[in-house]
PDB file of N, CA and C in Angstrom:
ATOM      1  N   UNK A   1      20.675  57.119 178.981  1.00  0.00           N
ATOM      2  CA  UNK A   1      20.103  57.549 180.242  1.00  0.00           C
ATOM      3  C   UNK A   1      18.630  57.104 180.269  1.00  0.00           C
ATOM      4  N   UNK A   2      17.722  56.811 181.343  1.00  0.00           N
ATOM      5  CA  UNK A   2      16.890  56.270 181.469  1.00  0.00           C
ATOM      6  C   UNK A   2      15.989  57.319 181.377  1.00  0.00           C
ATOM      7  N   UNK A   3      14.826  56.783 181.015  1.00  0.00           N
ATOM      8  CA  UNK A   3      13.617  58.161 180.835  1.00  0.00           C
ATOM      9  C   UNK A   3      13.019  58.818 182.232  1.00  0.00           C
ATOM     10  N   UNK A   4      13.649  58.069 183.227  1.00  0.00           N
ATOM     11  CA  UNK A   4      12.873  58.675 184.731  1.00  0.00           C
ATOM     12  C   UNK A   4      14.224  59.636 185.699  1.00  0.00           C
ATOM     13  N   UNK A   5      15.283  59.697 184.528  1.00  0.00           N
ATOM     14  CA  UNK A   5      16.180  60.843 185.178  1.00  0.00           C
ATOM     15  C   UNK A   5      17.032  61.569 183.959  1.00  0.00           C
ATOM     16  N   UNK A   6      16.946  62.663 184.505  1.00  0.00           N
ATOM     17  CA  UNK A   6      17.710  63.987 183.992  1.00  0.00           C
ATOM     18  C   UNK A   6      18.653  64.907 184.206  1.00  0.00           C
ATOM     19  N   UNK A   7      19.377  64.898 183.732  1.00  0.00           N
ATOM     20  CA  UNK A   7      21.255  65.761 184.751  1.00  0.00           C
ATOM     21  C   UNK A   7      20.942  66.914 184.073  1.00  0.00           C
ATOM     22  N   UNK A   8      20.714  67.598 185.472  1.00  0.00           N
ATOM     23  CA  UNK A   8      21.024  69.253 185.010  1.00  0.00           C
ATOM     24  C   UNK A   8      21.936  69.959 185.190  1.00  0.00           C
ATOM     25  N   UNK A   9      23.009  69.359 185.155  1.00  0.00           N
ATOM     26  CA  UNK A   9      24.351  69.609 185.680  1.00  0.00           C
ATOM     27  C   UNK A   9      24.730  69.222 186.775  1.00  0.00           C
ATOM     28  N   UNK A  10      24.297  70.533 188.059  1.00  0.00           N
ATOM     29  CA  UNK A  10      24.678  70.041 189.284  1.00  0.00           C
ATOM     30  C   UNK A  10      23.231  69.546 190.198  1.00  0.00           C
ATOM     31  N   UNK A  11      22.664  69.256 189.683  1.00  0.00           N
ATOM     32  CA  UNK A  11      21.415  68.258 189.898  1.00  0.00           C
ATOM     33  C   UNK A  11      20.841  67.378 188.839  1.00  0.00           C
ATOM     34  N   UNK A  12      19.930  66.424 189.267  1.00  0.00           N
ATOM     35  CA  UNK A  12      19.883  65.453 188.864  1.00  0.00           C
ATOM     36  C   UNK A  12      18.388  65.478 189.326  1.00  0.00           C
ATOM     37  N   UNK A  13      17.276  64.839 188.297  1.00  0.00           N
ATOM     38  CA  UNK A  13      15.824  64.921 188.756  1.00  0.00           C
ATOM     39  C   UNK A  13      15.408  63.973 188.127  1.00  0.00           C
ATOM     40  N   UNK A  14      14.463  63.283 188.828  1.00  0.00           N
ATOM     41  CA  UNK A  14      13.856  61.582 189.088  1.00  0.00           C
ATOM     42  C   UNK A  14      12.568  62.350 189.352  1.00  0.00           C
ATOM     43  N   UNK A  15      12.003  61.193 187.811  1.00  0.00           N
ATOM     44  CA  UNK A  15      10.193  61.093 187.562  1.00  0.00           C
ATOM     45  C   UNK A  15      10.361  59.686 188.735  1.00  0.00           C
ATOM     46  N   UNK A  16       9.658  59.488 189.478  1.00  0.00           N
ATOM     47  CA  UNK A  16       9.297  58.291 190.586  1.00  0.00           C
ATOM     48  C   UNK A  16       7.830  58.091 190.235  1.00  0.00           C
ATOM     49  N   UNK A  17       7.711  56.616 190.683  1.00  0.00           N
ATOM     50  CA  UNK A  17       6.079  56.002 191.326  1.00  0.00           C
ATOM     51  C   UNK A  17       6.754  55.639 192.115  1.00  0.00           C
ATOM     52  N   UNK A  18       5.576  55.793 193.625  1.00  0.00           N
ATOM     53  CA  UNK A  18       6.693  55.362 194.799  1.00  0.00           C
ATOM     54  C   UNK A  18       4.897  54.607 195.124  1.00  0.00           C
ATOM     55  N   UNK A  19       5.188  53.501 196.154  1.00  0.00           N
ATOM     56  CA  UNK A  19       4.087  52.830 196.445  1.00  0.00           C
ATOM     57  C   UNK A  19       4.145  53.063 198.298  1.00  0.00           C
ATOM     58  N   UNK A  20       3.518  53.820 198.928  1.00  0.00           N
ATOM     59  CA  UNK A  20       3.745  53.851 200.547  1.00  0.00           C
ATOM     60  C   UNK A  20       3.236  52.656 200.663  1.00  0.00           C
ATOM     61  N   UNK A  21       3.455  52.537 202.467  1.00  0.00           N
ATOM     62  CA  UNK A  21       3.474  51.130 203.063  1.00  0.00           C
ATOM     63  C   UNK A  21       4.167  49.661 202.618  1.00  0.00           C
ATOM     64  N   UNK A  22       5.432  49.880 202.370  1.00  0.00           N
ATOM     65  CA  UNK A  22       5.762  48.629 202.463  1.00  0.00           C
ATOM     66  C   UNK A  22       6.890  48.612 203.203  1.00  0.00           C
ATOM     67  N   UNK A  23       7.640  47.451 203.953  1.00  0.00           N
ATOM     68  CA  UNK A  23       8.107  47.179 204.785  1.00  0.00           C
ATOM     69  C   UNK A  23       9.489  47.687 205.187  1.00  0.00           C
ATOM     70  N   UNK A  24      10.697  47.431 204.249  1.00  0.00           N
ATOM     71  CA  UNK A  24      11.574  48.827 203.912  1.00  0.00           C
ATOM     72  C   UNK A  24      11.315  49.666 202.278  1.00  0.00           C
ATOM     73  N   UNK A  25      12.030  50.387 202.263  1.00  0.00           N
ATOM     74  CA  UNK A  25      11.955  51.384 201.228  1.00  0.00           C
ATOM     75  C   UNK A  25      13.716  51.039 200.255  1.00  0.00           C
ATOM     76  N   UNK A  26      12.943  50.699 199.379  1.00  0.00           N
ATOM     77  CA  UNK A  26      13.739  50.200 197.826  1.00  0.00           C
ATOM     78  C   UNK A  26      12.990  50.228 197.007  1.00  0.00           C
ATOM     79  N   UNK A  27      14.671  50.409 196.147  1.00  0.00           N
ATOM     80  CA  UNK A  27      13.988  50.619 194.190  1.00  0.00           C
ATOM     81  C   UNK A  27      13.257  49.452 193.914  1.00  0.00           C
ATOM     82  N   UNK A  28      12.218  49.505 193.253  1.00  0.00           N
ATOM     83  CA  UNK A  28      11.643  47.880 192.659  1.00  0.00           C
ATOM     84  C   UNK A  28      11.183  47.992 191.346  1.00  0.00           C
ATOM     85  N   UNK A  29      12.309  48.655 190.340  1.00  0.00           N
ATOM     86  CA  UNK A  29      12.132  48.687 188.881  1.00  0.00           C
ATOM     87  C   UNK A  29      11.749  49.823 188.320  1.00  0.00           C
ATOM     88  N   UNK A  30      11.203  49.573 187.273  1.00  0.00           N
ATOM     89  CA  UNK A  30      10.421  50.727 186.527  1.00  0.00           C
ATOM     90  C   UNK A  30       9.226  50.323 186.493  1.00  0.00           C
ATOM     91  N   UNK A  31       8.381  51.947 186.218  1.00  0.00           N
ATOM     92  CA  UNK A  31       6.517  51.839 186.200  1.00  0.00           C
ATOM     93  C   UNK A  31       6.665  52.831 185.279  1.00  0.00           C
ATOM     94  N   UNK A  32       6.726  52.303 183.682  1.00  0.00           N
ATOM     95  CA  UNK A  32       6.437  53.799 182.727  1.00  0.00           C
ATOM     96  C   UNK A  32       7.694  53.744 182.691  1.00  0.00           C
ATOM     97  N   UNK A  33       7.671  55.378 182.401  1.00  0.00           N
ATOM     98  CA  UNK A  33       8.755  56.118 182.030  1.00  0.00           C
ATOM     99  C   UNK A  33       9.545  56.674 183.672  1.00  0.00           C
ATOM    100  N   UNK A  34       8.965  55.641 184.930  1.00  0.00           N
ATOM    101  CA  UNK A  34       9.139  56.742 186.288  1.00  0.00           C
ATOM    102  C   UNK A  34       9.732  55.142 186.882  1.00  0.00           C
ATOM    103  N   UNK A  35      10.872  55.759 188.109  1.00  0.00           N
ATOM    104  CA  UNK A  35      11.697  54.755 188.574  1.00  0.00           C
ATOM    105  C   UNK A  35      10.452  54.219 190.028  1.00  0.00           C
ATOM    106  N   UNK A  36      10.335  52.430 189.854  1.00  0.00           N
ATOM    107  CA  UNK A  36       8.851  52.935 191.068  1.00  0.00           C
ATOM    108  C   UNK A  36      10.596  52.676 192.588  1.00  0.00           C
ATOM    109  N   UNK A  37       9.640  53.184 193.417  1.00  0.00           N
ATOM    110  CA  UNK A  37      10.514  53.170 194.553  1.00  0.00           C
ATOM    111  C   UNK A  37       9.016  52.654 195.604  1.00  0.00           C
ATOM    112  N   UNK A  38       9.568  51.767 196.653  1.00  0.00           N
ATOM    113  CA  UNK A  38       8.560  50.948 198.014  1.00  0.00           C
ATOM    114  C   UNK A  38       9.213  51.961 199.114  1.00  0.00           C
ATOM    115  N   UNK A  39       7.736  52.411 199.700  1.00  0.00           N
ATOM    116  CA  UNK A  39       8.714  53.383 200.715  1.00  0.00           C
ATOM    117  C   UNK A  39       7.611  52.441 202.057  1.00  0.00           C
ATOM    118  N   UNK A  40       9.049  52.741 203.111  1.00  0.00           N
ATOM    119  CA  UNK A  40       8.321  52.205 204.322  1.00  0.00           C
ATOM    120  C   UNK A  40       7.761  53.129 205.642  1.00  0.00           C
ATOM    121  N   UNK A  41       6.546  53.863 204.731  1.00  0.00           N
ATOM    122  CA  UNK A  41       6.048  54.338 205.769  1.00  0.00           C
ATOM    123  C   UNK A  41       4.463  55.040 205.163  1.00  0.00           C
ATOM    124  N   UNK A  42       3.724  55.076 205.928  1.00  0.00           N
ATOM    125  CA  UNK A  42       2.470  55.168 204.974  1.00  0.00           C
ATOM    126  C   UNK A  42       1.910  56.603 204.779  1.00  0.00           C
ATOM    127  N   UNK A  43       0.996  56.568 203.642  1.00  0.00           N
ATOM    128  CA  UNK A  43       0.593  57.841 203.239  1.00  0.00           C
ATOM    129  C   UNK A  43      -0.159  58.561 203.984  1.00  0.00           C
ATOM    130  N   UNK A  44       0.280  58.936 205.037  1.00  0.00           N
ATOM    131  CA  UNK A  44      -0.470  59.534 206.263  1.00  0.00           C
ATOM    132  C   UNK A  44      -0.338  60.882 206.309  1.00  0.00           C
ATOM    133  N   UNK A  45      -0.338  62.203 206.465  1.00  0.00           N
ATOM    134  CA  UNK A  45       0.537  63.301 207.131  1.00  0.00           C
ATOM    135  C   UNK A  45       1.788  63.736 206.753  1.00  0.00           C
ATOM    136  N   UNK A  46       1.832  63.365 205.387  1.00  0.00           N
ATOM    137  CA  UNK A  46       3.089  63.290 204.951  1.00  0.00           C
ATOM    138  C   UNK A  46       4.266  62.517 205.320  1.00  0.00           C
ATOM    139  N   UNK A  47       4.129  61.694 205.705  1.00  0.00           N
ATOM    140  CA  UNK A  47       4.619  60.695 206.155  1.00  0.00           C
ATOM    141  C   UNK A  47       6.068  59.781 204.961  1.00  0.00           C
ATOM    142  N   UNK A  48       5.485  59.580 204.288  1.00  0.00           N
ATOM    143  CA  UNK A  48       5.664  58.648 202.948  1.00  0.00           C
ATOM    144  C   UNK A  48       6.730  59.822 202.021  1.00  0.00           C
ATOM    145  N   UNK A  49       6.468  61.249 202.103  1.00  0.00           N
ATOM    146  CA  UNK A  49       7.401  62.313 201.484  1.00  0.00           C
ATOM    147  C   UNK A  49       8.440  62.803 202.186  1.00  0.00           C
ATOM    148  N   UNK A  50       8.472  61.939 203.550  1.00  0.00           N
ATOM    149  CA  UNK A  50       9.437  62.578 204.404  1.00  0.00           C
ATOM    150  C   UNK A  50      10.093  61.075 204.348  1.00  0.00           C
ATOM    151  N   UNK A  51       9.952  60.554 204.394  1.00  0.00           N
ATOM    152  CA  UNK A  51      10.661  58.723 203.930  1.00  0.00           C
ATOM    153  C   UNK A  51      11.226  59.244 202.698  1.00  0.00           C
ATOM    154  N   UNK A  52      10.556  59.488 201.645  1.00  0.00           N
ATOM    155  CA  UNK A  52      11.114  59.729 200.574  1.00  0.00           C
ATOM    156  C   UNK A  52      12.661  60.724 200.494  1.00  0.00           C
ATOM    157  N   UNK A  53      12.103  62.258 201.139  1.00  0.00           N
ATOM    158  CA  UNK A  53      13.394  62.673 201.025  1.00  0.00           C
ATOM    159  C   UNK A  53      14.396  62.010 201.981  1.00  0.00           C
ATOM    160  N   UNK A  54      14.388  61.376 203.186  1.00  0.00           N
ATOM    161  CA  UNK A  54      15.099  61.258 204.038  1.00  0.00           C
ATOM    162  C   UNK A  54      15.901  59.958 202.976  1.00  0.00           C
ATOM    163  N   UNK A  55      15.064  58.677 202.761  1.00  0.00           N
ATOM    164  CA  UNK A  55      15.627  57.903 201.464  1.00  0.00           C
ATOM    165  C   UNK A  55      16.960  58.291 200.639  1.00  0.00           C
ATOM    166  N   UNK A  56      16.114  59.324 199.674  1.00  0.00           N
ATOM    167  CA  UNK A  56      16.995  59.927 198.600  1.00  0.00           C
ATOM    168  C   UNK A  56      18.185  60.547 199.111  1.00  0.00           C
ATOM    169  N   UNK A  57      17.919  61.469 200.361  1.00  0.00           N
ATOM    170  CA  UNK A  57      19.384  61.757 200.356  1.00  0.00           C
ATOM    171  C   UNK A  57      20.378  61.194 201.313  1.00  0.00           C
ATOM    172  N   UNK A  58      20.090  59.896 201.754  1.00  0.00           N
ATOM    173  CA  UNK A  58      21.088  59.422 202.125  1.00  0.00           C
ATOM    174  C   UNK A  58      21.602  58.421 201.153  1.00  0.00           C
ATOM    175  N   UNK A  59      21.001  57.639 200.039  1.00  0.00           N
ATOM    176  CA  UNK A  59      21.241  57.244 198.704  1.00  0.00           C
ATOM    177  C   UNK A  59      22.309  58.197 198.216  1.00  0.00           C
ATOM    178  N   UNK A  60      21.583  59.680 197.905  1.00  0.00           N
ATOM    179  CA  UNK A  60      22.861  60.072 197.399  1.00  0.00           C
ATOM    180  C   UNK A  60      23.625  61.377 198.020  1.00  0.00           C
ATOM    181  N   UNK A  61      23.925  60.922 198.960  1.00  0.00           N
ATOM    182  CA  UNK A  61      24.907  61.440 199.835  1.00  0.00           C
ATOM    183  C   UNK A  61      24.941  62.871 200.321  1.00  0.00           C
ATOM    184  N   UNK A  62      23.583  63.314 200.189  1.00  0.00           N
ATOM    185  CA  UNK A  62      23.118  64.751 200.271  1.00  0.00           C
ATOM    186  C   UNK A  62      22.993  64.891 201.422  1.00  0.00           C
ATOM    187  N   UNK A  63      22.545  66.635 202.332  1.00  0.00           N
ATOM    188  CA  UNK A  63      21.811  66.951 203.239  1.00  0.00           C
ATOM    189  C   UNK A  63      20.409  67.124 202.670  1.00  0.00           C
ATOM    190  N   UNK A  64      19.194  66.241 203.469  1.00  0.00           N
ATOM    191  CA  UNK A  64      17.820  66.652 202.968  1.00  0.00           C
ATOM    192  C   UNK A  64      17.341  67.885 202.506  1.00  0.00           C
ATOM    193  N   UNK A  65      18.201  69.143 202.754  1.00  0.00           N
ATOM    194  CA  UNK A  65      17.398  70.491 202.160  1.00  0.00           C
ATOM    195  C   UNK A  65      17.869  70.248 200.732  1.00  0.00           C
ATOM    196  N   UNK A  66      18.440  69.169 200.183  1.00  0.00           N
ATOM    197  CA  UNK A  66      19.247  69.601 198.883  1.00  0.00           C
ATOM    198  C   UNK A  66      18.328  68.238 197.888  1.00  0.00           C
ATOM    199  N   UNK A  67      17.204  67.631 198.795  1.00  0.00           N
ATOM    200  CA  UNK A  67      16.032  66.854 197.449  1.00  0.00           C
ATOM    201  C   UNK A  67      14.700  67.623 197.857  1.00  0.00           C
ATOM    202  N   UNK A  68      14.426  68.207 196.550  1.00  0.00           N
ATOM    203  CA  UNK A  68      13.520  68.537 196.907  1.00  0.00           C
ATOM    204  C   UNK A  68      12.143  68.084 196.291  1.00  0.00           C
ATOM    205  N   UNK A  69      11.244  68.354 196.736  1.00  0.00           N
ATOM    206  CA  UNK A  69      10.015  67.544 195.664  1.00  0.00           C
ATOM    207  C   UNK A  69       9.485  68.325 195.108  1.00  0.00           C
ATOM    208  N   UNK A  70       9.125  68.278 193.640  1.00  0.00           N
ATOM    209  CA  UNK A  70       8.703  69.796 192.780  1.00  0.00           C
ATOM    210  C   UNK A  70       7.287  69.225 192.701  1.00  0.00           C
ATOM    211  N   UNK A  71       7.141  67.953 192.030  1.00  0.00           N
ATOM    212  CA  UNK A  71       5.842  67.709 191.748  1.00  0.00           C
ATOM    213  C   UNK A  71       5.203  66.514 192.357  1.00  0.00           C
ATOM    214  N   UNK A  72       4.126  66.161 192.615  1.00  0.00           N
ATOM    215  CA  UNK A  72       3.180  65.180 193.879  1.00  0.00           C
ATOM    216  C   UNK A  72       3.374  64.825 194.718  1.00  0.00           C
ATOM    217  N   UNK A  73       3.151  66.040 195.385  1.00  0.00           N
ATOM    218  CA  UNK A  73       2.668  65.596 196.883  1.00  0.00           C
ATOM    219  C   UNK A  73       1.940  64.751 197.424  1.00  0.00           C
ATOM    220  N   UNK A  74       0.753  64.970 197.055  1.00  0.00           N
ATOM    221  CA  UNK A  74      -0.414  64.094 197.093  1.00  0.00           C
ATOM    222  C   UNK A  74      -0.527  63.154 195.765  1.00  0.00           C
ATOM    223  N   UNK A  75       0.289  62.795 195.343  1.00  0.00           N
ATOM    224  CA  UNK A  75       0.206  61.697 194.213  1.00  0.00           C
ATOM    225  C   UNK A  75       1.326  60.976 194.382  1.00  0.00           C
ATOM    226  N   UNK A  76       1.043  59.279 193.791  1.00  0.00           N
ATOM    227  CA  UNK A  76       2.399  58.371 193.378  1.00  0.00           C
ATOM    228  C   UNK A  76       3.084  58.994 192.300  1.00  0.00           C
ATOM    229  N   UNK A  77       2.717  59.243 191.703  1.00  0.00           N
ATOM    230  CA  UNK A  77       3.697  59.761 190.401  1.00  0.00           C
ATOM    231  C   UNK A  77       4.207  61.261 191.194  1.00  0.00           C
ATOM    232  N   UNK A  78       5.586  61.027 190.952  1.00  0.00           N
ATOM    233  CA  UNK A  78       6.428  62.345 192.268  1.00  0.00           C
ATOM    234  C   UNK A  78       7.881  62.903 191.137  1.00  0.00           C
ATOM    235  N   UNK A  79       7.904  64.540 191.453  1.00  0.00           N
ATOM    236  CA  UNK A  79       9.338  64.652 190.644  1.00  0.00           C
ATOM    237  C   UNK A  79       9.679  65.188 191.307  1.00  0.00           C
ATOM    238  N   UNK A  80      11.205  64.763 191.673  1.00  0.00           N
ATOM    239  CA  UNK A  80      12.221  65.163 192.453  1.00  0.00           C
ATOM    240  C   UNK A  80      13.683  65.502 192.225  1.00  0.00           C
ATOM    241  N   UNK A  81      14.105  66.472 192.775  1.00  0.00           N
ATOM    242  CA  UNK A  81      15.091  67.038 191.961  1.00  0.00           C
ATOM    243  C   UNK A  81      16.289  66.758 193.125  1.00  0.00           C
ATOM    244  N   UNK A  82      17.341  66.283 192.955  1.00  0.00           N
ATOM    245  CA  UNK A  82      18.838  66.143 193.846  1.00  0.00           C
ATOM    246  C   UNK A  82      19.949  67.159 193.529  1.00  0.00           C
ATOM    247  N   UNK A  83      20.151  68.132 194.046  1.00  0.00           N
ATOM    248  CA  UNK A  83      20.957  69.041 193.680  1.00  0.00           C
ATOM    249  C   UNK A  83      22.916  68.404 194.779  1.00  0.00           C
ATOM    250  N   UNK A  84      23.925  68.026 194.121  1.00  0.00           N
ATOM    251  CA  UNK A  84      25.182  68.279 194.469  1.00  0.00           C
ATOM    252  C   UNK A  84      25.521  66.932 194.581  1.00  0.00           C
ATOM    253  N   UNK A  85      24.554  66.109 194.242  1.00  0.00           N
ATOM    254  CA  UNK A  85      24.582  64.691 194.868  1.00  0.00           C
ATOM    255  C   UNK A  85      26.120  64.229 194.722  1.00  0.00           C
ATOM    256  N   UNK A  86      26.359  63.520 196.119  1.00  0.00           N
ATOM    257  CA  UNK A  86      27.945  63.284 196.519  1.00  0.00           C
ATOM    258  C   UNK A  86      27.871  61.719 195.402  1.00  0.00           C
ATOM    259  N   UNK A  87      27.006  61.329 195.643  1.00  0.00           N
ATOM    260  CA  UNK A  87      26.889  59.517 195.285  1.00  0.00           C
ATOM    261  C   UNK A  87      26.053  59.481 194.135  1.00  0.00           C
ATOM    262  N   UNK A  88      26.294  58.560 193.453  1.00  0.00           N
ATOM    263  CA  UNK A  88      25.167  57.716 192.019  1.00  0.00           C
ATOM    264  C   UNK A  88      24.886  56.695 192.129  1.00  0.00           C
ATOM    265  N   UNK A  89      23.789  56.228 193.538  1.00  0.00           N
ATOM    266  CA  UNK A  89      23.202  54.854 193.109  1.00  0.00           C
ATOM    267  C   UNK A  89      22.707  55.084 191.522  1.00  0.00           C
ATOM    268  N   UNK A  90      21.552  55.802 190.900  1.00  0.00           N
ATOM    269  CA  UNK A  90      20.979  55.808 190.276  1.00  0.00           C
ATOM    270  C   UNK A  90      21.594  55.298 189.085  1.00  0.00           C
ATOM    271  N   UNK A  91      23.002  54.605 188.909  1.00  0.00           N
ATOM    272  CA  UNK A  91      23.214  54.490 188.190  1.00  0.00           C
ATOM    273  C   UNK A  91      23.480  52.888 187.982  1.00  0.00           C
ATOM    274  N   UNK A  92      23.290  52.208 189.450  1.00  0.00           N
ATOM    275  CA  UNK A  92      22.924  50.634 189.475  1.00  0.00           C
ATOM    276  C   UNK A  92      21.791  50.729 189.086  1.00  0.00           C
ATOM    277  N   UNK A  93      20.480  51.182 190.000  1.00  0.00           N
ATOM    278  CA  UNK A  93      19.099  51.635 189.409  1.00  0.00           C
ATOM    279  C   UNK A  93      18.642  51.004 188.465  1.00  0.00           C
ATOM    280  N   UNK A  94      19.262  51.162 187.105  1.00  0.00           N
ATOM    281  CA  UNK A  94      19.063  51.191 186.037  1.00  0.00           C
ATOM    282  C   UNK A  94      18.639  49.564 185.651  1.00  0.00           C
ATOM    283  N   UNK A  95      19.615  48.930 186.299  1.00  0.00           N
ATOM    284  CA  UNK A  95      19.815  47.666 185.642  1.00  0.00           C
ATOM    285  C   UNK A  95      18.630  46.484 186.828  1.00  0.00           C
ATOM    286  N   UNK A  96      18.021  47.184 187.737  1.00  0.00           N
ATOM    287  CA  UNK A  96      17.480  46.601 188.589  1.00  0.00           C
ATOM    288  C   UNK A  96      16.456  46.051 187.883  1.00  0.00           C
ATOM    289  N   UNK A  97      16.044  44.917 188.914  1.00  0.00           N
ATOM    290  CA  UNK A  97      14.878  44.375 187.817  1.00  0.00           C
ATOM    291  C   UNK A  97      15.189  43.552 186.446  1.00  0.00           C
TER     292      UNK A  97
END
């Protein structure tokens, strides 16, 4: 398992670097020990965390109340937790890059 995710059974939680503003929003490897993700929409107003969850849970097949963001808000480095997830991209993810 990769160092930027963790199964807690019925969730699943992703260390991210996510970079706002870029054109769409995709995985683009690893940064560290954290999966980086390009989100397309900028760090405005929260802007860029609402890309993010909206992202994640249609990736993995969730309703948005079910990713939630535990840690940075205001930071690239972000931990996020997926509780029931229907789908496992995260498990192409891996090999990206």
């Amino acid at each position: 398992m990769p160092a930027w995710l963790r199964d807690e059974g019925d969730a699943l939680v992703l260390s991210l670097h996510v970079q706002p503003g870029a054109v769409h929003t995709t995985v683009d490897g690893e940064h560290g020990d954290a999966l980086k993700l390009k989100l397309a929409a900028a760090p405005v107003e929260g802007r860029a965390n609402a890309e993010l969850v909206r992202w994640l849970a249609q990736a993995f097949g969730v309703p948005r109340r079910n990713v939630m963001l535990l840690r940075g808000e205001t930071a690239r480095a972000k931990v996020v937790r997926v509780v029931a997830p229907t789908l496992r991209p995260d498990r192409k993810w891996v090999s990206v890059r």
